[in-house]
PDB file of N, CA and C in Angstrom:
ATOM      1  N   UNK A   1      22.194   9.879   1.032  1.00  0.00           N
ATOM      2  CA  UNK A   1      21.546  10.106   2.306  1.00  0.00           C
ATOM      3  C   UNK A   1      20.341   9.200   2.527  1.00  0.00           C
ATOM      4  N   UNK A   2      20.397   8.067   1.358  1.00  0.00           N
ATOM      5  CA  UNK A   2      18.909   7.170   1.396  1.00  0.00           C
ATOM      6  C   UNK A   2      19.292   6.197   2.459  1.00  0.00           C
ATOM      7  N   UNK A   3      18.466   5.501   2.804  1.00  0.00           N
ATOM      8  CA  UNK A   3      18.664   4.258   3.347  1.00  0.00           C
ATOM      9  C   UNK A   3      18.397   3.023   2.404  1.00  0.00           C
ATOM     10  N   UNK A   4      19.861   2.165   2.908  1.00  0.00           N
ATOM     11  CA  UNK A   4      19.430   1.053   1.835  1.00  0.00           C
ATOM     12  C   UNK A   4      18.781   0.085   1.786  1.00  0.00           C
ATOM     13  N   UNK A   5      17.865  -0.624   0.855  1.00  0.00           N
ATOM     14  CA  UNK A   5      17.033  -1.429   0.627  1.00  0.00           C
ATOM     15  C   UNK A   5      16.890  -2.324   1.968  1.00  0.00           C
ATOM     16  N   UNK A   6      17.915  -3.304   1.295  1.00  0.00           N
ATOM     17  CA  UNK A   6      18.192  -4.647   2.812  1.00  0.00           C
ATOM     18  C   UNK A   6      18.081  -3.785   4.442  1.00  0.00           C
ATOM     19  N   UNK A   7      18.302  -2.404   4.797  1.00  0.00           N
ATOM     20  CA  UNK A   7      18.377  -1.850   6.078  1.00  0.00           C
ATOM     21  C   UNK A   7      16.849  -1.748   6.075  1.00  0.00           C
ATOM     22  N   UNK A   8      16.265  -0.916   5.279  1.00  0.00           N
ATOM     23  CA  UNK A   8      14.790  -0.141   5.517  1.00  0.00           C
ATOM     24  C   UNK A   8      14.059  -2.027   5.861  1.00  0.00           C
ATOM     25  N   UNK A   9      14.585  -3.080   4.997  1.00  0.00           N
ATOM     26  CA  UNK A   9      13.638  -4.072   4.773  1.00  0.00           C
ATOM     27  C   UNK A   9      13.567  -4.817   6.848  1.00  0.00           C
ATOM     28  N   UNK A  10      14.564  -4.219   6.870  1.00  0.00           N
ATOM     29  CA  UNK A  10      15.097  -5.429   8.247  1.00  0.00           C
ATOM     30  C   UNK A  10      14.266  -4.343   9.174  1.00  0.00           C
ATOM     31  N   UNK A  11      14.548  -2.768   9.184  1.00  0.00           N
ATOM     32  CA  UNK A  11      13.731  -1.957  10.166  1.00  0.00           C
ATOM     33  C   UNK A  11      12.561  -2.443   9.825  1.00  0.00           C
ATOM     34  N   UNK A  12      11.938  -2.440   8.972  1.00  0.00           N
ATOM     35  CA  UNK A  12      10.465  -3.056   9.187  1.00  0.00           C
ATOM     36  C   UNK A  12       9.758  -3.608   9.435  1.00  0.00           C
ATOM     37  N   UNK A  13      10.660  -5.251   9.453  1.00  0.00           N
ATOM     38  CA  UNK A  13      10.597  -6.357  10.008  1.00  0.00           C
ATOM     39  C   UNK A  13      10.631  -6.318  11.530  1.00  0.00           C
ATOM     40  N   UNK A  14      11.508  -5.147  11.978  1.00  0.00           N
ATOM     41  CA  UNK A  14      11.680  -4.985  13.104  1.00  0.00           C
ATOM     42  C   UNK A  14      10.694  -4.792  13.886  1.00  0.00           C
ATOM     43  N   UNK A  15      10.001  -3.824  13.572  1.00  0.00           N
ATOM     44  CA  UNK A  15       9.112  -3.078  14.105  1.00  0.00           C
ATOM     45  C   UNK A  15       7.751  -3.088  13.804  1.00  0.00           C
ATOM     46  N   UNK A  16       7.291  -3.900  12.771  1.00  0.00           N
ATOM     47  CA  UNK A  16       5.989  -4.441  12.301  1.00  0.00           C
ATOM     48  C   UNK A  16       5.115  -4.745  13.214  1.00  0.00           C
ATOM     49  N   UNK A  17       3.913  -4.506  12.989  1.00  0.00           N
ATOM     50  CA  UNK A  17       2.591  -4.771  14.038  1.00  0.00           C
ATOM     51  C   UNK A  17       2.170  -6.692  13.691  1.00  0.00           C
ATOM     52  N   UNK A  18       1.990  -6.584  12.178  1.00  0.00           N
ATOM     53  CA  UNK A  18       1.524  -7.355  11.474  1.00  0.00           C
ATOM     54  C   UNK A  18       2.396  -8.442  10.853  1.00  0.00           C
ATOM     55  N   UNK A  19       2.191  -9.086   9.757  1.00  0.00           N
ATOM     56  CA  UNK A  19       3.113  -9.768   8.868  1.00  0.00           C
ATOM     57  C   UNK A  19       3.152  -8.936   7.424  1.00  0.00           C
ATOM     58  N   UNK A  20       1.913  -8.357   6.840  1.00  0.00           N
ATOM     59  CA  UNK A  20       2.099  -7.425   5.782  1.00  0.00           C
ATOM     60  C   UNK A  20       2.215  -6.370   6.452  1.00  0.00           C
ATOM     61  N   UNK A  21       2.979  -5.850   7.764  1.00  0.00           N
ATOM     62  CA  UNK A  21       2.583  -4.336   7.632  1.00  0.00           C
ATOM     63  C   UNK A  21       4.057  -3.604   7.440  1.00  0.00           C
ATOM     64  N   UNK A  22       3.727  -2.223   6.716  1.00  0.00           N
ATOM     65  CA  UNK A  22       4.857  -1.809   6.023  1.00  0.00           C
ATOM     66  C   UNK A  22       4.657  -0.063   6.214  1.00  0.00           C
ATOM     67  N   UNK A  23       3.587   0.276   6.912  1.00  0.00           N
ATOM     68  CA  UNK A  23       3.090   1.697   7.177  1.00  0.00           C
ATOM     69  C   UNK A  23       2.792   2.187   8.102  1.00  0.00           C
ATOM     70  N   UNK A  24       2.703   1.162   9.431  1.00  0.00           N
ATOM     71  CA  UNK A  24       2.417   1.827  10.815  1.00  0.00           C
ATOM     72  C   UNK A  24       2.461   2.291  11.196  1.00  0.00           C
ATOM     73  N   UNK A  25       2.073   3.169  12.056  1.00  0.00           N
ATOM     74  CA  UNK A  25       3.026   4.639  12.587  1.00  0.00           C
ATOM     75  C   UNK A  25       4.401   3.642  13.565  1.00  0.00           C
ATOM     76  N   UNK A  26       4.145   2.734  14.023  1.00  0.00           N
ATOM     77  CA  UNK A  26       5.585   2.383  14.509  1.00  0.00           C
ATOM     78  C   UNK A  26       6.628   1.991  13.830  1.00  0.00           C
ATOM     79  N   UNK A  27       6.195   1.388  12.027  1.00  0.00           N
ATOM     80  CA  UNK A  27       7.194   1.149  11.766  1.00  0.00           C
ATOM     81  C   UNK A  27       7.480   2.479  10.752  1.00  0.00           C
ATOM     82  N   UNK A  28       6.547   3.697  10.923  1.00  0.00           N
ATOM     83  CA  UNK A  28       7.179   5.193  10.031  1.00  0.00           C
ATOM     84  C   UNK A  28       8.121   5.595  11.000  1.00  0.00           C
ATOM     85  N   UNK A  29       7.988   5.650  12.742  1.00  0.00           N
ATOM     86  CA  UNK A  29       8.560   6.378  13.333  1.00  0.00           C
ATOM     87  C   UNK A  29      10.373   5.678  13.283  1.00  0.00           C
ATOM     88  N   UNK A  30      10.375   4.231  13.132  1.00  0.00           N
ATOM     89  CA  UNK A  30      11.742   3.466  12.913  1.00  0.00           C
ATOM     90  C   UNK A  30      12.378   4.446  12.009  1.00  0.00           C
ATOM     91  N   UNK A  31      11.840   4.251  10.773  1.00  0.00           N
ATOM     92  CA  UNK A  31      12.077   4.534   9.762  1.00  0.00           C
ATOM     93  C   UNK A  31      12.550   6.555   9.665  1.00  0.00           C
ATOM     94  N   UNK A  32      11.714   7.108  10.139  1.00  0.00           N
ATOM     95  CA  UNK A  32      12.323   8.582  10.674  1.00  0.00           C
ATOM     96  C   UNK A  32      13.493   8.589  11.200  1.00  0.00           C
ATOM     97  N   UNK A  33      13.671   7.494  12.363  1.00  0.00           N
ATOM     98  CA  UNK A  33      14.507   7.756  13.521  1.00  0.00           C
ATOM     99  C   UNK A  33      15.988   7.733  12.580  1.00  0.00           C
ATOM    100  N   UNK A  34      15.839   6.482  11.909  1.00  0.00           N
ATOM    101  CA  UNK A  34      16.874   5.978  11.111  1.00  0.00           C
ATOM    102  C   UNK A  34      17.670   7.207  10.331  1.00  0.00           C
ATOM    103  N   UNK A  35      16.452   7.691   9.496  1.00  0.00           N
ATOM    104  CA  UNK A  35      16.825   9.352   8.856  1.00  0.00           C
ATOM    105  C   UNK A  35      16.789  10.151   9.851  1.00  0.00           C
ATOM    106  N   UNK A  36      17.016  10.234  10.575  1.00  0.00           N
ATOM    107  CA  UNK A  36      17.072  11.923  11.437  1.00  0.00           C
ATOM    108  C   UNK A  36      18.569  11.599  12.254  1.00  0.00           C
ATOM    109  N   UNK A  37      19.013  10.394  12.199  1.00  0.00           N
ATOM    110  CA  UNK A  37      19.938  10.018  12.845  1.00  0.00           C
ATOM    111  C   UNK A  37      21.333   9.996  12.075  1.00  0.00           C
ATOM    112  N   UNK A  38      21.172  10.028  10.309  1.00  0.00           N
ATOM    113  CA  UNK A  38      22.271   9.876   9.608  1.00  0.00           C
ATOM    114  C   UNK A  38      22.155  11.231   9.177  1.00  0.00           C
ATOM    115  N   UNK A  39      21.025  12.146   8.866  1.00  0.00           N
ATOM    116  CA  UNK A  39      21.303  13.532   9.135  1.00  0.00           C
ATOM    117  C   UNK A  39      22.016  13.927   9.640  1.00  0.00           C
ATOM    118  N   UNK A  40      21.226  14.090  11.521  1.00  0.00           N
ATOM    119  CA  UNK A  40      21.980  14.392  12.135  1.00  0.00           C
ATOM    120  C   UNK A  40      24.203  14.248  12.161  1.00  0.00           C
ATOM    121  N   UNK A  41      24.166  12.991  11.685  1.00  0.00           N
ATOM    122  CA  UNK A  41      25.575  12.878  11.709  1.00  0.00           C
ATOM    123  C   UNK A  41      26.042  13.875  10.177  1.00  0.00           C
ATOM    124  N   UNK A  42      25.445  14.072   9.582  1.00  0.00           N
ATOM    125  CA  UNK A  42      25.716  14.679   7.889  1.00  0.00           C
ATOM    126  C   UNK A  42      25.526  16.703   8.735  1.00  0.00           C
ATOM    127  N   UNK A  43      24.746  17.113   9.443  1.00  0.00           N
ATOM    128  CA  UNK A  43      24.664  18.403   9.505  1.00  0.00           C
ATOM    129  C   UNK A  43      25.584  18.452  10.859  1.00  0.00           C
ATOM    130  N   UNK A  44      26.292  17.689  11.951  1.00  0.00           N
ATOM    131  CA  UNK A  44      27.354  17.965  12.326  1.00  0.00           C
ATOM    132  C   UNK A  44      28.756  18.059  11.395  1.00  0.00           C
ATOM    133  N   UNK A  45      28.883  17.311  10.662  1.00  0.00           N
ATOM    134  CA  UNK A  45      29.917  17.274   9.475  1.00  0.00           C
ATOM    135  C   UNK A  45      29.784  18.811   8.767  1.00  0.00           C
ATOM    136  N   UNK A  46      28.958  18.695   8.563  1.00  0.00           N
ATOM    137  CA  UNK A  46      28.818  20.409   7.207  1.00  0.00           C
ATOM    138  C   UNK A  46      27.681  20.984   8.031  1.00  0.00           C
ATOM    139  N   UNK A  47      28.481  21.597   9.277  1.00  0.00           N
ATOM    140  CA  UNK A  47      27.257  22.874   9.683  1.00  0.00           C
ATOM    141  C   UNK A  47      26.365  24.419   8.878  1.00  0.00           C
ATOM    142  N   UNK A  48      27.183  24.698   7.699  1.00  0.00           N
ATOM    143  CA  UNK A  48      26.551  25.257   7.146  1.00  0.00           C
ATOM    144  C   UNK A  48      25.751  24.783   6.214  1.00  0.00           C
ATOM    145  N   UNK A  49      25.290  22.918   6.386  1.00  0.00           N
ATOM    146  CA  UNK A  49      24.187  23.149   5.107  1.00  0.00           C
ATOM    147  C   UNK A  49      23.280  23.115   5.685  1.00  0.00           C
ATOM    148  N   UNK A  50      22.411  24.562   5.712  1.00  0.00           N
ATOM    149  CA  UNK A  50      20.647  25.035   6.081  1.00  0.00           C
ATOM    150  C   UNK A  50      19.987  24.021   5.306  1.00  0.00           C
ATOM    151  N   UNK A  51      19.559  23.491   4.213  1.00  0.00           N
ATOM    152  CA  UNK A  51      18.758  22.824   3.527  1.00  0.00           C
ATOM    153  C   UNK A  51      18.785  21.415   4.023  1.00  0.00           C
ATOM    154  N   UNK A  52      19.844  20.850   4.452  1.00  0.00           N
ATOM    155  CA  UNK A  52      19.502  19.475   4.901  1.00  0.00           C
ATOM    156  C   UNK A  52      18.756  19.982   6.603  1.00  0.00           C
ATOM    157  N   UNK A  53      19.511  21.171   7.139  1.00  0.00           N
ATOM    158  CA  UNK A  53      19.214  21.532   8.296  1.00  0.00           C
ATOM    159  C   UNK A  53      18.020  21.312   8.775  1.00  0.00           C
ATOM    160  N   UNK A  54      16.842  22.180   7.266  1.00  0.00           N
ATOM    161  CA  UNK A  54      15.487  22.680   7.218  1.00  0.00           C
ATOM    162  C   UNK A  54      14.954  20.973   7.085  1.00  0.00           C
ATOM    163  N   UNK A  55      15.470  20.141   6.237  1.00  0.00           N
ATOM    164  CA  UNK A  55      15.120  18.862   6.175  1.00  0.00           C
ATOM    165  C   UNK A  55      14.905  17.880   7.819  1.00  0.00           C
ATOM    166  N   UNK A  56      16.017  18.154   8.150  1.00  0.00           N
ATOM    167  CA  UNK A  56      16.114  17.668   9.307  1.00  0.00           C
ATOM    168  C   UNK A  56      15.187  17.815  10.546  1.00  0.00           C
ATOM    169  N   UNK A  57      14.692  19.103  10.705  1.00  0.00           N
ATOM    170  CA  UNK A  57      14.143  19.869  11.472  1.00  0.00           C
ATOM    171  C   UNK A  57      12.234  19.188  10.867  1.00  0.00           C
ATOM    172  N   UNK A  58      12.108  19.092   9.663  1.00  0.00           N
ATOM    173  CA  UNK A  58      10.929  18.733   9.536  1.00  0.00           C
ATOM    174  C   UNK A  58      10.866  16.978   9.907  1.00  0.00           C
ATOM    175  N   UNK A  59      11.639  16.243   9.204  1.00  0.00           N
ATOM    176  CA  UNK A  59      11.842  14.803  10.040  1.00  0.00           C
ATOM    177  C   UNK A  59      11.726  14.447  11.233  1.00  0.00           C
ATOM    178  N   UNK A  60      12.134  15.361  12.295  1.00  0.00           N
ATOM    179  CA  UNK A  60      11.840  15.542  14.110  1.00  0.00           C
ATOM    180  C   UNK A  60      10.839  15.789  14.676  1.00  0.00           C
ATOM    181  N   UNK A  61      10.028  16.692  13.566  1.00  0.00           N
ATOM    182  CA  UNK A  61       8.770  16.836  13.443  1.00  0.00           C
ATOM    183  C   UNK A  61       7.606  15.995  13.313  1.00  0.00           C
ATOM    184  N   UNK A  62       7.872  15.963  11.946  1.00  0.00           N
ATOM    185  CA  UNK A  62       6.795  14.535  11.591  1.00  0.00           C
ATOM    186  C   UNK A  62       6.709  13.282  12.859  1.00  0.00           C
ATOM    187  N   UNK A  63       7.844  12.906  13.243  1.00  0.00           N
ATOM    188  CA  UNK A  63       8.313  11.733  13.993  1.00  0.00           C
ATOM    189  C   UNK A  63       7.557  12.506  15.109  1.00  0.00           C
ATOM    190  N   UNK A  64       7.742  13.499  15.734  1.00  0.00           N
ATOM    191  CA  UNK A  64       6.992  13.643  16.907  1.00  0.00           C
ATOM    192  C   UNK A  64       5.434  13.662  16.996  1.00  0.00           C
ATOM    193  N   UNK A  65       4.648  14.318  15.373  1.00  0.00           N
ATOM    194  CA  UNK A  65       3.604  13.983  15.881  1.00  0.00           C
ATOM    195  C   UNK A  65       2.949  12.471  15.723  1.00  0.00           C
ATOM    196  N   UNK A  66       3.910  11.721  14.851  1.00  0.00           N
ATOM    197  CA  UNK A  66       3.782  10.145  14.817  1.00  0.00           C
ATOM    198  C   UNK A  66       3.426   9.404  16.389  1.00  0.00           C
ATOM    199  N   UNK A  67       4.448  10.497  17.168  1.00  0.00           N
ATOM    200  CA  UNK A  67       4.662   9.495  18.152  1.00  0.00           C
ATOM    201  C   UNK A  67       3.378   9.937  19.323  1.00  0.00           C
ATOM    202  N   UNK A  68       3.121  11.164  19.126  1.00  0.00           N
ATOM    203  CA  UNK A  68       1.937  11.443  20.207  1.00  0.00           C
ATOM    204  C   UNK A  68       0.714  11.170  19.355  1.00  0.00           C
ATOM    205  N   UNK A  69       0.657  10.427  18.388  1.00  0.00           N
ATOM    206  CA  UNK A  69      -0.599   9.977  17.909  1.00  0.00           C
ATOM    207  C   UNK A  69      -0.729   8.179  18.399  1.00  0.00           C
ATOM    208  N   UNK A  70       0.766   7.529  18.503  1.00  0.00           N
ATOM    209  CA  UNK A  70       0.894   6.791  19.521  1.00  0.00           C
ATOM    210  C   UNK A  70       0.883   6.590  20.610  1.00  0.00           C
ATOM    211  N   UNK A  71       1.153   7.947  21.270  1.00  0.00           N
ATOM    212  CA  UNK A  71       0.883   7.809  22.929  1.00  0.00           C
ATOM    213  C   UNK A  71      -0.547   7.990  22.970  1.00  0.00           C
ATOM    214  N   UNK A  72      -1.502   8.863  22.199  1.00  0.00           N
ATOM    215  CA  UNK A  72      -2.530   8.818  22.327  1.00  0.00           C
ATOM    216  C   UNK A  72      -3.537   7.781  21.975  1.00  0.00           C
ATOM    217  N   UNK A  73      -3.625   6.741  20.597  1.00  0.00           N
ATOM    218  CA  UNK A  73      -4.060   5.858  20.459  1.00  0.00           C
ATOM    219  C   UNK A  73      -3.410   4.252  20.977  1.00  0.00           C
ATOM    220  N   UNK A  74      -2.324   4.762  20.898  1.00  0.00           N
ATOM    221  CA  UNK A  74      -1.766   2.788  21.707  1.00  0.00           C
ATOM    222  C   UNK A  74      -0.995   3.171  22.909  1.00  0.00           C
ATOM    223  N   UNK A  75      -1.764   3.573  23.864  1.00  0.00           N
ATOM    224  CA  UNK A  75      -0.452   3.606  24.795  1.00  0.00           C
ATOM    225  C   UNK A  75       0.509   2.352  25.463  1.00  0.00           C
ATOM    226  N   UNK A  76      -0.149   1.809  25.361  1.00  0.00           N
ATOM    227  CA  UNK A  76       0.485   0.247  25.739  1.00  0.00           C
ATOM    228  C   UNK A  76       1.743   0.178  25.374  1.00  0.00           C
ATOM    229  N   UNK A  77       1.874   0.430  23.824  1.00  0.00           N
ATOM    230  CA  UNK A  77       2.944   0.213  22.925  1.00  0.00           C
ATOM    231  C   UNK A  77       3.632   1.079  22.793  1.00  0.00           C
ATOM    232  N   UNK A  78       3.349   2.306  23.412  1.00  0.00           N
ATOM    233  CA  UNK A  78       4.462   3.750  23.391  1.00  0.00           C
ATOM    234  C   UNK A  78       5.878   3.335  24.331  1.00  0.00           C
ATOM    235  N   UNK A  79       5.236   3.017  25.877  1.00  0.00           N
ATOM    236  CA  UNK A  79       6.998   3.554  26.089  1.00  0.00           C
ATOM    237  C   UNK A  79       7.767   1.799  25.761  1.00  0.00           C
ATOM    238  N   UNK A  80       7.654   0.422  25.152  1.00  0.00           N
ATOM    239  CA  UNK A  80       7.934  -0.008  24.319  1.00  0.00           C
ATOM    240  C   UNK A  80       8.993   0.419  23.290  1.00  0.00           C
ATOM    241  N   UNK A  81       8.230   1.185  22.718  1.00  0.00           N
ATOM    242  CA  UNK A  81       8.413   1.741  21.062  1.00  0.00           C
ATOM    243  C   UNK A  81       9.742   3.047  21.317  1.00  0.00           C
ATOM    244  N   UNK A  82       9.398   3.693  22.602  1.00  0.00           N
ATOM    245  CA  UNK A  82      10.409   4.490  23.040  1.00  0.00           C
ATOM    246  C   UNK A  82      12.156   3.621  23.094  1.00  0.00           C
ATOM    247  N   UNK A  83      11.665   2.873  24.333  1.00  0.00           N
ATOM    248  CA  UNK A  83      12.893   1.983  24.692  1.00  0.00           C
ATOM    249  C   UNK A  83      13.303   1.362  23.739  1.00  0.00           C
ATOM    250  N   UNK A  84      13.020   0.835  22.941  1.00  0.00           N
ATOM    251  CA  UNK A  84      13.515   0.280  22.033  1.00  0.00           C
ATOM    252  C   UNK A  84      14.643   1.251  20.793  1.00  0.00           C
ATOM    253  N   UNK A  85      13.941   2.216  20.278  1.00  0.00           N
ATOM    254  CA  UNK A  85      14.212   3.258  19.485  1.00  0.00           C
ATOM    255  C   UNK A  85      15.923   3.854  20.358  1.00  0.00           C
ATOM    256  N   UNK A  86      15.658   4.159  21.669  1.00  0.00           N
ATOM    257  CA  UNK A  86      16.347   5.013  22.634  1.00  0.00           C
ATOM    258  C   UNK A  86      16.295   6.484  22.498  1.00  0.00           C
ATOM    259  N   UNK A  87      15.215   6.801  22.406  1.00  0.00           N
ATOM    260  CA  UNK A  87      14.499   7.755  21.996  1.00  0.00           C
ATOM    261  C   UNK A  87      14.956   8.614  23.510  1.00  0.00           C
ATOM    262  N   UNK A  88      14.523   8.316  24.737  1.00  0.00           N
ATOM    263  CA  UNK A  88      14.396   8.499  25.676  1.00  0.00           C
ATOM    264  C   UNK A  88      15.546   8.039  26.701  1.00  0.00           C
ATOM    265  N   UNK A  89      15.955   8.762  28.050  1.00  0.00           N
ATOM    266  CA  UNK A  89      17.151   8.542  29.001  1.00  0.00           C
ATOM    267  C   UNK A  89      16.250   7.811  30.021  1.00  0.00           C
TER     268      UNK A  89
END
């Protein structure tokens, strides 16, 4: 359920502020989206597993308050960071 090396390396690249940066909240929220998205496909498959469920449910989490700590400190770069992701319709 990890993500692999070469993927996480390229999301980061993706989404980097900087040239060393590897912790941003834009490039944590990539990096969530990525996991909440192969979850998601793993807890439609096996609806009864609660534990990835409970996992899942905290990942959507985290990512959300990532992201209103972005709308609140960079707004510039929020709906950006949205569109891009497809976070949003």
């Amino acid at each position: 359920m990890s993500i692999e090396k070469e993927e996480k390396a390229q999301i980061i690249s993706d989404y980097a502020v900087h040239q060393n940066d590897v912790g941003s909240p834009e490039v944590q929220v990539a990096i969530l989206t990525r996991r909440i998205k192969d979850l998601s496909l793993h807890t439609e498959k096996s609806p009864k597993d609660h534990h990835s469920r409970r996992g899942l449910v905290s990942l959507v989490a985290k990512r959300r308050s990532l992201l209103n700590y972005i709308r609140k400190n960079k707004p510039e770069t929020y709906p950006d960071l949205i569109q891009k992701l497809g976070l949003r319709k």
